[in-house]
Protein backbone atom coordinates (compact mmCIF):
# COMPACT_ATOMS: atom_id res chain seq x y z
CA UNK A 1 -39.71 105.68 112.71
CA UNK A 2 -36.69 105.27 111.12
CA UNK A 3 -35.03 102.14 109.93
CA UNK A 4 -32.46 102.25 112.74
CA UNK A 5 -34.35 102.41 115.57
CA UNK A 6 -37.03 99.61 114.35
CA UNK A 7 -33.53 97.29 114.25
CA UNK A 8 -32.65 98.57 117.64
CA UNK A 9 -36.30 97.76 118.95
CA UNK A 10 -36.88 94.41 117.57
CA UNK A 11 -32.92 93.32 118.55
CA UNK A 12 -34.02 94.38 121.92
CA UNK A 13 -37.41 92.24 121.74
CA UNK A 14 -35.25 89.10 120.10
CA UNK A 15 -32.47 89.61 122.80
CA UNK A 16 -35.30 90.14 125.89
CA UNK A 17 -37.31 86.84 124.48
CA UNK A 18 -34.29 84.77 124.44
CA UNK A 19 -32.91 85.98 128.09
CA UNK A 20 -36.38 84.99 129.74
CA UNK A 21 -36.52 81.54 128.39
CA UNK A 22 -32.78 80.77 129.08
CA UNK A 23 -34.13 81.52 132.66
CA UNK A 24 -37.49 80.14 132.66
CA UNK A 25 -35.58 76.99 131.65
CA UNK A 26 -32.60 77.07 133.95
CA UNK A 27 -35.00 77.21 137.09
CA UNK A 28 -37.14 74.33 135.65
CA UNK A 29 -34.34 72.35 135.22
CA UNK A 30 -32.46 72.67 138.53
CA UNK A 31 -32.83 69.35 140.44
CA UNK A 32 -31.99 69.13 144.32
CA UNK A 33 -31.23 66.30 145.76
CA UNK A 34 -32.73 65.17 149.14
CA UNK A 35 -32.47 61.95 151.43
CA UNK A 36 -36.05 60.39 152.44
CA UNK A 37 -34.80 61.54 156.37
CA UNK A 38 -34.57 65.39 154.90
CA UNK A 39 -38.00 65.19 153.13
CA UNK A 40 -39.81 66.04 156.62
CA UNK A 41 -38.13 68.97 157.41
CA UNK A 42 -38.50 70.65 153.62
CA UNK A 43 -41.40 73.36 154.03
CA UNK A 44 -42.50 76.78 151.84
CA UNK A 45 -41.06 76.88 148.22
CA UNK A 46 -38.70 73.86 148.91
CA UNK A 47 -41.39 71.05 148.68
CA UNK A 48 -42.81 72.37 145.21
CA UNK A 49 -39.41 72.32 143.27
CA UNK A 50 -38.29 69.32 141.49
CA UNK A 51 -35.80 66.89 143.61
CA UNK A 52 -34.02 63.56 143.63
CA UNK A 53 -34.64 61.37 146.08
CA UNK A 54 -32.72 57.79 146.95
CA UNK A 55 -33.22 55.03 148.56
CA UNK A 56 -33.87 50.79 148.49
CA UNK A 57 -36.73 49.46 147.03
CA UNK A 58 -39.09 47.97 149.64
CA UNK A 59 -39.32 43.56 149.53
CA UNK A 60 -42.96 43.35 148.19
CA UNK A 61 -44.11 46.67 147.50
CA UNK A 62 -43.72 47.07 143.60
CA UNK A 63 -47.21 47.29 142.02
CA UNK A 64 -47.95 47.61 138.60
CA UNK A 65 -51.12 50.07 138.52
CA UNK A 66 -52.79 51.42 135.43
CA UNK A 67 -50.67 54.49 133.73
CA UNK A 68 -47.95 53.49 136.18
CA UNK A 69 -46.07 51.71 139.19
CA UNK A 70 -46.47 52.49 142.82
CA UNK A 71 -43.61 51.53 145.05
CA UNK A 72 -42.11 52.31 148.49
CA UNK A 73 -38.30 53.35 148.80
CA UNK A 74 -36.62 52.76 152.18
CA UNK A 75 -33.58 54.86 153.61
CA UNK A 76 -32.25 54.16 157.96
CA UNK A 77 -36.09 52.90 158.84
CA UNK A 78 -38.06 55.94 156.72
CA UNK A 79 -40.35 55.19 154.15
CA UNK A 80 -41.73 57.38 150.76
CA UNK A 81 -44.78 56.20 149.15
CA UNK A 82 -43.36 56.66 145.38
CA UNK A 83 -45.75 57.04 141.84
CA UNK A 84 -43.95 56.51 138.96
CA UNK A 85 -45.97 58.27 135.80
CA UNK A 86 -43.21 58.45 133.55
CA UNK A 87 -43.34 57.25 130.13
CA UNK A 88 -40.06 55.25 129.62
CA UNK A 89 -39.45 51.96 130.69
CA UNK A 90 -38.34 50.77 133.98
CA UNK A 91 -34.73 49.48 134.05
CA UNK A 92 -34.13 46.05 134.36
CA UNK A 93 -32.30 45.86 137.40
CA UNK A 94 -35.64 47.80 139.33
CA UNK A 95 -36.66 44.94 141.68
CA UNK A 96 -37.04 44.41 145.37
CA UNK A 97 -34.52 45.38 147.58
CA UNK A 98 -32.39 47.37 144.61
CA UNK A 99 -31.01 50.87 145.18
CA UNK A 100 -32.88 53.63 143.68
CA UNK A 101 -32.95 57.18 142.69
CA UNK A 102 -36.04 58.88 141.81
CA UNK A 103 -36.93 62.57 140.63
CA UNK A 104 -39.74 64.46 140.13
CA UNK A 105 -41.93 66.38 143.20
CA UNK A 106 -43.45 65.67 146.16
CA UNK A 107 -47.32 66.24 146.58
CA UNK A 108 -48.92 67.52 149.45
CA UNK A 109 -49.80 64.17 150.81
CA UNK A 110 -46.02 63.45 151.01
CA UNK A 111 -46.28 60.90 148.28
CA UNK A 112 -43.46 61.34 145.95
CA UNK A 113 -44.40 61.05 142.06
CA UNK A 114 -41.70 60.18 140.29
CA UNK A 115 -40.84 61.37 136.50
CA UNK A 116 -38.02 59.63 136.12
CA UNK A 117 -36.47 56.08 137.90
CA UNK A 118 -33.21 54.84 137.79
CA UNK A 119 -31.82 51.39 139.43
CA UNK A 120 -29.20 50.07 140.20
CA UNK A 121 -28.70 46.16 141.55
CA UNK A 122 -25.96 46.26 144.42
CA UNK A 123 -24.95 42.56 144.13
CA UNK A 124 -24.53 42.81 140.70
CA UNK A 125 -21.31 44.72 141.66
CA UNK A 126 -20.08 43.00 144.31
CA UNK A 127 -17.21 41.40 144.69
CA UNK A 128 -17.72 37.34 144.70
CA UNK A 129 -16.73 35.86 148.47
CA UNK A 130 -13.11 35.36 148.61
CA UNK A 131 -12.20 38.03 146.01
CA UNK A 132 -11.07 41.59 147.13
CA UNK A 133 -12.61 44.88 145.23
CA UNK A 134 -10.27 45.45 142.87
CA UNK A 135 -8.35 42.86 143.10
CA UNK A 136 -7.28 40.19 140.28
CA UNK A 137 -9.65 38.73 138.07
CA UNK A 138 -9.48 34.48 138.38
CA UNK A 139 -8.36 34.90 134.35
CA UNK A 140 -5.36 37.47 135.66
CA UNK A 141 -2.26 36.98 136.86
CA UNK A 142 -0.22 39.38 139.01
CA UNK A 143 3.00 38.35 138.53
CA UNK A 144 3.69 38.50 135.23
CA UNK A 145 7.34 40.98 136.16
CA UNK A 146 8.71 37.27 138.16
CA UNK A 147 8.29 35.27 135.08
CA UNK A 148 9.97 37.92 133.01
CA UNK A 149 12.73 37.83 134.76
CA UNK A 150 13.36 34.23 135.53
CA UNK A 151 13.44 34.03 131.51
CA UNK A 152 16.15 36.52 131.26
């Protein structure tokens, strides 16, 4: 064989190697995201590919089990039994009642085990009682223009 066409070959090989695992690692990585009412109606291919899922964290159901935590998430009256397996920490705002967003797959017994959790505590943005969104913090003033001009 000649020197040019062993190149040609083995930048073919190099080129075909590095096309399959920029695939292979684009479809592993896609992530769909589903609500806990959709999860039902998922059948075939659908329920074996990776997905987010949200929802509030059931009052009472956070159990610390060995190699992981077992908790229920709770979106308009439907419940998902959810594993977490992952090996980071949980967030500190993962409690009862806190919003949260799971992803990993669902099993065949429709419990949901979880790779990754992240939380999110909703009255620890909220705006304090007599305060609008937005609005003025108590250290702020808004009219800073009037006293300008009553200066001048």
């Amino acid at each position: 064989m000649k020197v040019r066409s062993k190149f040609l070959v083995g930048s073919a090989i190099i080129v075909a190697t590095l096309v399959s695992l920029a695939y292979v690692g684009f479809t592993q990585s896609k992530t769909y995201y589903h609500t806990i009412s959709e999860l039902s109606g998922l059948s075939g291919s659908t329920l074996h590919q990776r997905m987010r899922v949200s929802g509030n964290v059931r009052n009472g159901s956070i159990s610390h089990v060995p190699g992981g935590v077992d908790f229920v998430l709770t979106e308009q009256g439907k419940d998902l039994a959810v594993s977490y397996l992952g090996r980071d920490p949980l967030p500190d705002t993962f409690k009862d009642g806190a919003q949260a967003l799971v992803e990993g797959k669902l099993r065949p017994d429709n419990r949901f085990v979880a790779e990754q959790v992240q939380a999110k505590c909703a009255s620890k943005y909220e705006a304090t009682p007599g305060q609008t969104a937005g609005g003025p913090q108590p250290a702020q003033t808004s009219n800073a223009p009037a006293e300008r001009s009553a200066a001048n």
